[in-house]
Protein backbone atom coordinates (compact mmCIF):
# COMPACT_ATOMS: atom_id res chain seq x y z
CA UNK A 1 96.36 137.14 74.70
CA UNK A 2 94.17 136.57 77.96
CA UNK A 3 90.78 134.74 77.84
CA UNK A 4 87.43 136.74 78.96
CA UNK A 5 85.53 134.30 80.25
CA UNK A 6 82.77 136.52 79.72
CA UNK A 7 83.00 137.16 76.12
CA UNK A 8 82.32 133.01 76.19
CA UNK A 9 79.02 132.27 74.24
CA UNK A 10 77.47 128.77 75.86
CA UNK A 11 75.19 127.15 73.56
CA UNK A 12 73.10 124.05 74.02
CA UNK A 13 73.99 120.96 72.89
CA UNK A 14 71.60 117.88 72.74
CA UNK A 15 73.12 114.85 73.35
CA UNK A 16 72.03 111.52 73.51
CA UNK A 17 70.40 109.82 76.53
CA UNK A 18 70.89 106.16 75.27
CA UNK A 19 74.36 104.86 74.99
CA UNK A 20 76.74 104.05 71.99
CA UNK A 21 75.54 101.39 69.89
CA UNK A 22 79.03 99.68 70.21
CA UNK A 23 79.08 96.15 69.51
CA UNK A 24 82.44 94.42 71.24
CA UNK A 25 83.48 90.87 71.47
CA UNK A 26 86.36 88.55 72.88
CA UNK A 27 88.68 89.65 69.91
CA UNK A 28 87.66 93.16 70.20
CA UNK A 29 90.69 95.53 71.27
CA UNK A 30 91.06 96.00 75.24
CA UNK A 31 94.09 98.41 75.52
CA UNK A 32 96.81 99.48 74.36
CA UNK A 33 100.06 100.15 75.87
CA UNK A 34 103.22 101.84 74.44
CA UNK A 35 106.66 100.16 75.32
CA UNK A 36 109.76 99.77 73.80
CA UNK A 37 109.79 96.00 74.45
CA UNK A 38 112.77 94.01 74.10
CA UNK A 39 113.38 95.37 71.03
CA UNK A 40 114.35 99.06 71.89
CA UNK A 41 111.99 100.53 69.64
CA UNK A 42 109.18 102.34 71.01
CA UNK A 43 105.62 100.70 69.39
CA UNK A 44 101.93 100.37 70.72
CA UNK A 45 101.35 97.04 71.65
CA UNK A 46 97.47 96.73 71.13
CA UNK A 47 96.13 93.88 73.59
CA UNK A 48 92.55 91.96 72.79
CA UNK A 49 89.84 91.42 75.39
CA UNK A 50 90.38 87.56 75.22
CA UNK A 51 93.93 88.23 76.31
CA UNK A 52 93.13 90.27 79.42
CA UNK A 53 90.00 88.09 80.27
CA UNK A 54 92.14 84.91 80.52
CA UNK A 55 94.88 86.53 82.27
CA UNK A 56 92.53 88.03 84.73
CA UNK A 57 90.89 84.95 85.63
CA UNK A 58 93.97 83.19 85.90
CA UNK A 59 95.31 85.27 88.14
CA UNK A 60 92.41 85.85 90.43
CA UNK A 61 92.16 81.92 90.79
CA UNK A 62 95.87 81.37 91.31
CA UNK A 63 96.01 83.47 93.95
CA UNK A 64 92.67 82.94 95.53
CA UNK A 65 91.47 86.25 95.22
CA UNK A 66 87.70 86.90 96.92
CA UNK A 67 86.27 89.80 98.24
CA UNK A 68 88.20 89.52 101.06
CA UNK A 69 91.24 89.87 99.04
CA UNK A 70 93.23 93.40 99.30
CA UNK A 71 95.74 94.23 96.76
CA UNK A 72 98.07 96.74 96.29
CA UNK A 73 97.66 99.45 92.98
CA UNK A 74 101.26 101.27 93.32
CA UNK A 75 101.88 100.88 89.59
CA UNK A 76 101.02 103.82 87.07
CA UNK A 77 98.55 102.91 84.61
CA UNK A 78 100.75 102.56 81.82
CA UNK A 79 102.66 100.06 82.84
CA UNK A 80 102.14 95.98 83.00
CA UNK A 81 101.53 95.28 86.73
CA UNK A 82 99.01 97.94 86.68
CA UNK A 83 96.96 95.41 85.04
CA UNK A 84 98.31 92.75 87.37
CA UNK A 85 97.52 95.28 90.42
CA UNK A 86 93.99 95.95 89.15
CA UNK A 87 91.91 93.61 86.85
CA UNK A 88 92.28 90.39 88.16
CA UNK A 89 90.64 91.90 91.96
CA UNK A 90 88.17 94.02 90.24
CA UNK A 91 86.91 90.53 88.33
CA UNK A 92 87.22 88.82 91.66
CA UNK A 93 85.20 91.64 93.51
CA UNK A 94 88.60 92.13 95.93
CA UNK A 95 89.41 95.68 97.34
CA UNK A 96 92.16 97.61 95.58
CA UNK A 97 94.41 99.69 98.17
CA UNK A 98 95.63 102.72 95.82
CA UNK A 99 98.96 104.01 96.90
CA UNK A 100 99.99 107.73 96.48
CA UNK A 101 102.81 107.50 93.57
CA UNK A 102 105.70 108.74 96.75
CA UNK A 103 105.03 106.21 99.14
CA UNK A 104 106.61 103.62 97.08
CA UNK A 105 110.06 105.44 98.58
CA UNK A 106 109.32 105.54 102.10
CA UNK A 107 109.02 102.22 103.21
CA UNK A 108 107.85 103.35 106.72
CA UNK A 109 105.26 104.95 105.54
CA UNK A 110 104.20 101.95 103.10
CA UNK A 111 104.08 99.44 105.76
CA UNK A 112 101.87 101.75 108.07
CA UNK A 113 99.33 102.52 105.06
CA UNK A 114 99.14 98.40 104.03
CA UNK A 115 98.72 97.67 107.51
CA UNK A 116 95.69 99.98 107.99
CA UNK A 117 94.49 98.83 104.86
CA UNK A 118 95.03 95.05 105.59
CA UNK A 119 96.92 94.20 102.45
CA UNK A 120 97.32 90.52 101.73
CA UNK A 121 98.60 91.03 98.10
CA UNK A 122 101.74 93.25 96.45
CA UNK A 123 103.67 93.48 93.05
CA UNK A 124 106.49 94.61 92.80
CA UNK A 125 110.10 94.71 90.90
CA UNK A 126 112.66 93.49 92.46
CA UNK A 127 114.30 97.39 92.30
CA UNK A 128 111.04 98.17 94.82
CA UNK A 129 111.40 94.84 96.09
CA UNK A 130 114.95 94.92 97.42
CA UNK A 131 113.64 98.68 99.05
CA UNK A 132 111.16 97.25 101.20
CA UNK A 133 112.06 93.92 102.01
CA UNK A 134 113.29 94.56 105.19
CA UNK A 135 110.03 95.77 106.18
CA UNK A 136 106.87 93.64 104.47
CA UNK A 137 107.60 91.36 107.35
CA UNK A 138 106.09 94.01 109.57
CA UNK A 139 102.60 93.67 107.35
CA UNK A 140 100.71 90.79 108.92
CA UNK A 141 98.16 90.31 106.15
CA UNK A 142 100.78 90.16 103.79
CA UNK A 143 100.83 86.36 102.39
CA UNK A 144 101.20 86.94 98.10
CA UNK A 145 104.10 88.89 96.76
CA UNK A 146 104.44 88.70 93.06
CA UNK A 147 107.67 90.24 91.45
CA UNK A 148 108.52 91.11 87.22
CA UNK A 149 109.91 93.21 85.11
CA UNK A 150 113.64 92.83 86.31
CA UNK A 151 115.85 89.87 86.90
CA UNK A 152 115.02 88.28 91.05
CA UNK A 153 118.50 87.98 92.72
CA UNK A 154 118.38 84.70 94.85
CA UNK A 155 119.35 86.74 97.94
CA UNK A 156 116.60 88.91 97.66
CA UNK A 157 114.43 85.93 97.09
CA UNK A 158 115.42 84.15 100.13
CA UNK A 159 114.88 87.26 102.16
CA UNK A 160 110.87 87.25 100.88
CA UNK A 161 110.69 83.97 102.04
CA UNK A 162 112.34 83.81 105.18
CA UNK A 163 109.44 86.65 106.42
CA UNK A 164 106.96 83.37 105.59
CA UNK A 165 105.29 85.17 102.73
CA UNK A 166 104.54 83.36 99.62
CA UNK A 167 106.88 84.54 96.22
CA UNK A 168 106.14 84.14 92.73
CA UNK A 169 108.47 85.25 89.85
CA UNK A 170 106.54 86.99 86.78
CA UNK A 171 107.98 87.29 83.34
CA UNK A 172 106.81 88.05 80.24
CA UNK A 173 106.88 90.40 77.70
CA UNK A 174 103.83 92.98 77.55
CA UNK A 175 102.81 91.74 73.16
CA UNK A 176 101.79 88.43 75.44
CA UNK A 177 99.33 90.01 77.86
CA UNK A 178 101.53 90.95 81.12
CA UNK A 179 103.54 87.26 81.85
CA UNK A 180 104.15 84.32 79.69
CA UNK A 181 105.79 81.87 82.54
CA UNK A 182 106.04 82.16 86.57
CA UNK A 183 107.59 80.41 89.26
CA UNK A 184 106.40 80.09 92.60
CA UNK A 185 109.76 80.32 94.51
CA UNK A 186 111.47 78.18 97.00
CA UNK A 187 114.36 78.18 99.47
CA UNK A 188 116.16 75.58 97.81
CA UNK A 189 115.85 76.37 94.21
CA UNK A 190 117.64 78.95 92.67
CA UNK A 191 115.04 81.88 90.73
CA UNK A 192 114.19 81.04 87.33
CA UNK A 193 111.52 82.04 84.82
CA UNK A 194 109.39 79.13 85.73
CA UNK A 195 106.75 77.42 83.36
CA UNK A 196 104.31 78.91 81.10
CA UNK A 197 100.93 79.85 82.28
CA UNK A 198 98.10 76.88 81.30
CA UNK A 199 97.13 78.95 77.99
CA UNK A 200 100.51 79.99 76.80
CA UNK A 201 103.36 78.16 74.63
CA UNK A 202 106.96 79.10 75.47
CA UNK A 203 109.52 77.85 73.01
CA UNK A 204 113.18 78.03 72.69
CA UNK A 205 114.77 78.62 69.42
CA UNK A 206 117.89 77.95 68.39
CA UNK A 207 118.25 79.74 65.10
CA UNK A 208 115.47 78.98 62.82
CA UNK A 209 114.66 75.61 64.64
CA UNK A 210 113.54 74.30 68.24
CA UNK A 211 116.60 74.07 70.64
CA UNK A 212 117.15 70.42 72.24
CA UNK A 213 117.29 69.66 75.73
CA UNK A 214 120.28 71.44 76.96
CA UNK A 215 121.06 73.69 74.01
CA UNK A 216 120.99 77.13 74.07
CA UNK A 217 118.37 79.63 72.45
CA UNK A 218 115.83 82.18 72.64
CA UNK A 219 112.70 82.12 74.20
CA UNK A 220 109.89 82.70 71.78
């Protein structure tokens, strides 16, 4: 059946003019985001304001971020680097350059929009990465290019680098808040997942107990 718009009866409704009497803290619930993890199984993984705030902060001071900062948002919302992409520069009052969801496959196109936009700062997977690379050397503001989510081939590493733009190597599952280790790369080291962020703990277990030095395990 169709909808008459004018049968439609509006009534008033008086709403409130003060706002919610919400109380949040640093524990209180930030987001949550629904991924399938390393597990396989899909679950909502419910991250905490403290999380996000320390992450954020981190982040912003690693990199330097100030309101002359521009960063690239080409990540949808409900993935990690959105937050990556967006929180830390909003904290750090630096602009975010939103990208329209296509121009991620037109490199061309990219380069010209970060270039008007004077980007200095990108995320992306390596995937994206390995897309582009041939042309992020043509973006002169370009110095920070942070990459997760997928393993960083060395070749693909050493072609960031050679363009004189700094690399750094993300990982981390999204229960931890975004990354638990990174590594800023180098010419003459091969990729790896680098060393835990100042408030995080990465351990390797081997079984039920703590690996040794040069035993094999799971990160945890």
């Amino acid at each position: 059946d169709e909808l008459d718009v004018n049968t439609i009866e509006l009534c008033e409704i008086n709403y409130p003019l003060k706002n919610l009497s919400i109380e949040r803290d640093y524990n209180s619930l930030s987001y949550i985001m629904y991924t399938s993890g390393t597990t396989g199984r899909p679950k909502g993984v419910m991250i905490e304001n403290n999380g996000l705030v320390a992450y954020s902060h981190y982040i912003g001071e690693r990199y330097h971020f100030t309101p002359h900062t521009a960063v690239l948002q080409s990540t949808t919302y409900t993935f990690d680097p959105f937050i990556v992409e967006t929180m830390p520069g909003l904290l750090y009052g630096a602009k975010i350059v939103v990208t329209d969801e296509n121009m991620i496959l037109d490199p061309l196109k990219l380069v010209q929009y970060m270039n008007t936009h004077a980007v200095n700062v990108v995320d992306f997977c390596s995937t994206v990465l390995s897309r582009v690379a041939d042309y992020l050397g043509k973006v002169k503001t370009l110095s920070i290019v942070m990459s997760g989510g997928e393993i960083l081939p060395n070749n693909l590493k050493d072609k960031i680098l050679s363009e004189g733009m700094h690399l750094f190597n993300h990982y981390g599952p999204t229960e931890i808040t975004v990354d638990a280790t990174i590594q800023e790369c180098r010419l003459d080291e091969n990729v790896t997942l680098g060393i835990p962020l100042p408030f995080k703990q990465v351990s390797i277990i081997n079984g039920n107990n703590i690996a040794g030095i040069n035993v094999p395990g799971e990160i945890c």
